[in-house]
Protein backbone atom coordinates (compact mmCIF):
# COMPACT_ATOMS: atom_id res chain seq x y z
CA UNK A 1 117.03 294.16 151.46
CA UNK A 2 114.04 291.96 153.12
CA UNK A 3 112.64 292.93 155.90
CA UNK A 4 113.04 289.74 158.58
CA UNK A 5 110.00 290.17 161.00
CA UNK A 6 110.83 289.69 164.95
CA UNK A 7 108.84 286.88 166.65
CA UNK A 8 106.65 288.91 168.62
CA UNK A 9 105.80 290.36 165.08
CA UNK A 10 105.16 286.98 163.70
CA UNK A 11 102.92 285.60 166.61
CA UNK A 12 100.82 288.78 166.53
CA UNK A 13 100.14 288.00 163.23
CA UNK A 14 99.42 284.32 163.39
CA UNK A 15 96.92 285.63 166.31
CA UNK A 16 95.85 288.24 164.14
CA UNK A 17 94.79 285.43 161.25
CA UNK A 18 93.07 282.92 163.80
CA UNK A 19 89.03 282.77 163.52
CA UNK A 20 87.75 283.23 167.00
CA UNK A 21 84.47 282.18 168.38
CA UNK A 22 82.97 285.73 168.26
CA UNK A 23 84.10 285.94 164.39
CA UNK A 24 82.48 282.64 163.42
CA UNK A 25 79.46 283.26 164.98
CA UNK A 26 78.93 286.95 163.74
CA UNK A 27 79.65 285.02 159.80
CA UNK A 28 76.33 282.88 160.50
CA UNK A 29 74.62 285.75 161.36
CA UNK A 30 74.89 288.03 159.26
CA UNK A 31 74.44 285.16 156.37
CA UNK A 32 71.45 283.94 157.90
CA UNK A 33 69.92 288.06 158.35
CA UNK A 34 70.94 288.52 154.31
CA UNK A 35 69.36 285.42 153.31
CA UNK A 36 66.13 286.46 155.44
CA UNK A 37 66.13 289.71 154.51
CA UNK A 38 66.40 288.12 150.63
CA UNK A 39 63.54 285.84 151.19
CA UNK A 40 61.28 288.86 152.51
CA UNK A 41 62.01 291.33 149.66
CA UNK A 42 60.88 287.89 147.78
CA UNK A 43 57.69 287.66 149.36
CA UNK A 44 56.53 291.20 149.52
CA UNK A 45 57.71 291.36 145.85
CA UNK A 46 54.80 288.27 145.27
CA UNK A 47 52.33 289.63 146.91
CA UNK A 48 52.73 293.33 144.99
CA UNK A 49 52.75 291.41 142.11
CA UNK A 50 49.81 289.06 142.81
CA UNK A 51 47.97 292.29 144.02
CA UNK A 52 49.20 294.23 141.07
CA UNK A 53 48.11 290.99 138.31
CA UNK A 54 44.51 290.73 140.10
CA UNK A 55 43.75 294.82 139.52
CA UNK A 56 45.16 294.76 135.70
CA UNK A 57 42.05 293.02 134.76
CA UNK A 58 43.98 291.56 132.03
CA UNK A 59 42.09 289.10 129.18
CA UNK A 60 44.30 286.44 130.47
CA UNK A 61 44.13 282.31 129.32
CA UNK A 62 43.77 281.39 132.89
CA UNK A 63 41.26 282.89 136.02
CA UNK A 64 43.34 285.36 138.23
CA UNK A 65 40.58 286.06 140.77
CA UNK A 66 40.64 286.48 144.42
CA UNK A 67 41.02 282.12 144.41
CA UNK A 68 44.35 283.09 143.52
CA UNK A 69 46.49 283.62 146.31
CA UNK A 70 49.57 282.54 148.19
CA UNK A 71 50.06 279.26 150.22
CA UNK A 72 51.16 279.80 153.60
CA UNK A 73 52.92 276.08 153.39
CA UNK A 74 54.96 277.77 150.35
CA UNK A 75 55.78 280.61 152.65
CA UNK A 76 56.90 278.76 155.65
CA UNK A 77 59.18 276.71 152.90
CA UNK A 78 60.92 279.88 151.85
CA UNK A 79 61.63 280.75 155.19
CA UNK A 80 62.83 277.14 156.09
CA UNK A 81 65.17 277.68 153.01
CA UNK A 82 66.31 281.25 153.53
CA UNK A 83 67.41 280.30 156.98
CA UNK A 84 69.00 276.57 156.19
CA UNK A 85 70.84 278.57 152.79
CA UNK A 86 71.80 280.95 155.06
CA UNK A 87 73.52 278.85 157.91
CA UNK A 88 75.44 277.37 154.75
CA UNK A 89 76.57 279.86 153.21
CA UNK A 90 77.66 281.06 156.56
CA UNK A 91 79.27 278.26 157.88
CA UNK A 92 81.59 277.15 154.80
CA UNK A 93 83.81 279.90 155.12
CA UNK A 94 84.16 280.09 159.26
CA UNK A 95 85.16 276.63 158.40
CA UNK A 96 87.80 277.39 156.01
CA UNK A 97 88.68 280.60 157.97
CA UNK A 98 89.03 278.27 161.39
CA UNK A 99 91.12 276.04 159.52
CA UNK A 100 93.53 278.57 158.74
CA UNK A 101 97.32 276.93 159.23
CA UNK A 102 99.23 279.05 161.59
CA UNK A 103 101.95 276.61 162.82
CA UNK A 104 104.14 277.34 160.22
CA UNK A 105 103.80 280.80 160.57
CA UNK A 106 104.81 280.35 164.06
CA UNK A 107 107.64 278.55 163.48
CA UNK A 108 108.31 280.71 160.34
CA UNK A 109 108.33 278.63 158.04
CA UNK A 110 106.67 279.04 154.43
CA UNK A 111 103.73 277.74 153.44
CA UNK A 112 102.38 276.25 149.94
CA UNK A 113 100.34 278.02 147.89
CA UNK A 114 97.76 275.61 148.28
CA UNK A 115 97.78 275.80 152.40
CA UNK A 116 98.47 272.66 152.55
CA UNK A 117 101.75 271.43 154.12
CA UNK A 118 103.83 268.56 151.61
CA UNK A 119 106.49 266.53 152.77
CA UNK A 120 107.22 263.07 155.06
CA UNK A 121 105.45 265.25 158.14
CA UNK A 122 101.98 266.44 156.23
């Protein structure tokens, strides 16, 4: 025995599955904080380790004296990155979500595996 669902049941689910607004933009945020928050662990791991590599006093090929340090242009580039991988990441799937077919749920009708509707209509 299948259980046939009601159309208020239906439509609360298609509204249930719809990306809103609120969802999209919460995504690219918290993709964008991650991928900051990344990119600082990153750069407070380089300096430790720069700080670290200078007071070892290793016999090392090349000079690691205080004229080794970090560029602030290279900094500013991780940040650029961090954010830019960040809105990425974060915006390919509220794309996919927002593109999420709910007309044939609506009209309760099946669709393909693939999402994708087939047929002389698609």
């Amino acid at each position: 025995m299948t259980h046939q669902p009601t159309d208020t049941e239906v439509r609360d689910f298609a509204r249930r599955h719809q990306l809103t607004e609120d969802q999209a933009r919460q995504l690219l945020t918290e993709s964008v904080v991650l991928s900051t928050i990344g990119a600082a662990l990153g750069i407070l791991l380089a300096f430790w380790l720069l700080a670290a590599l200078q007071a070892a006093d290793l016999p090392l090929p090349i000079p690691v004296g205080d004229e080794v340090a970090i560029d602030a242009r290279v900094l500013g580039f991780t940040a650029l990155l961090a954010v830019v991988t960040g809105l990425l990441f974060g915006l390919a799937p509220a794309l996919q979500a927002s593109k999420a077919d709910v007309v044939p749920i609506l009209k309760n009708e099946t669709v393909p595996a693939g999402g994708a509707r087939r047929g002389p209509g698609a």
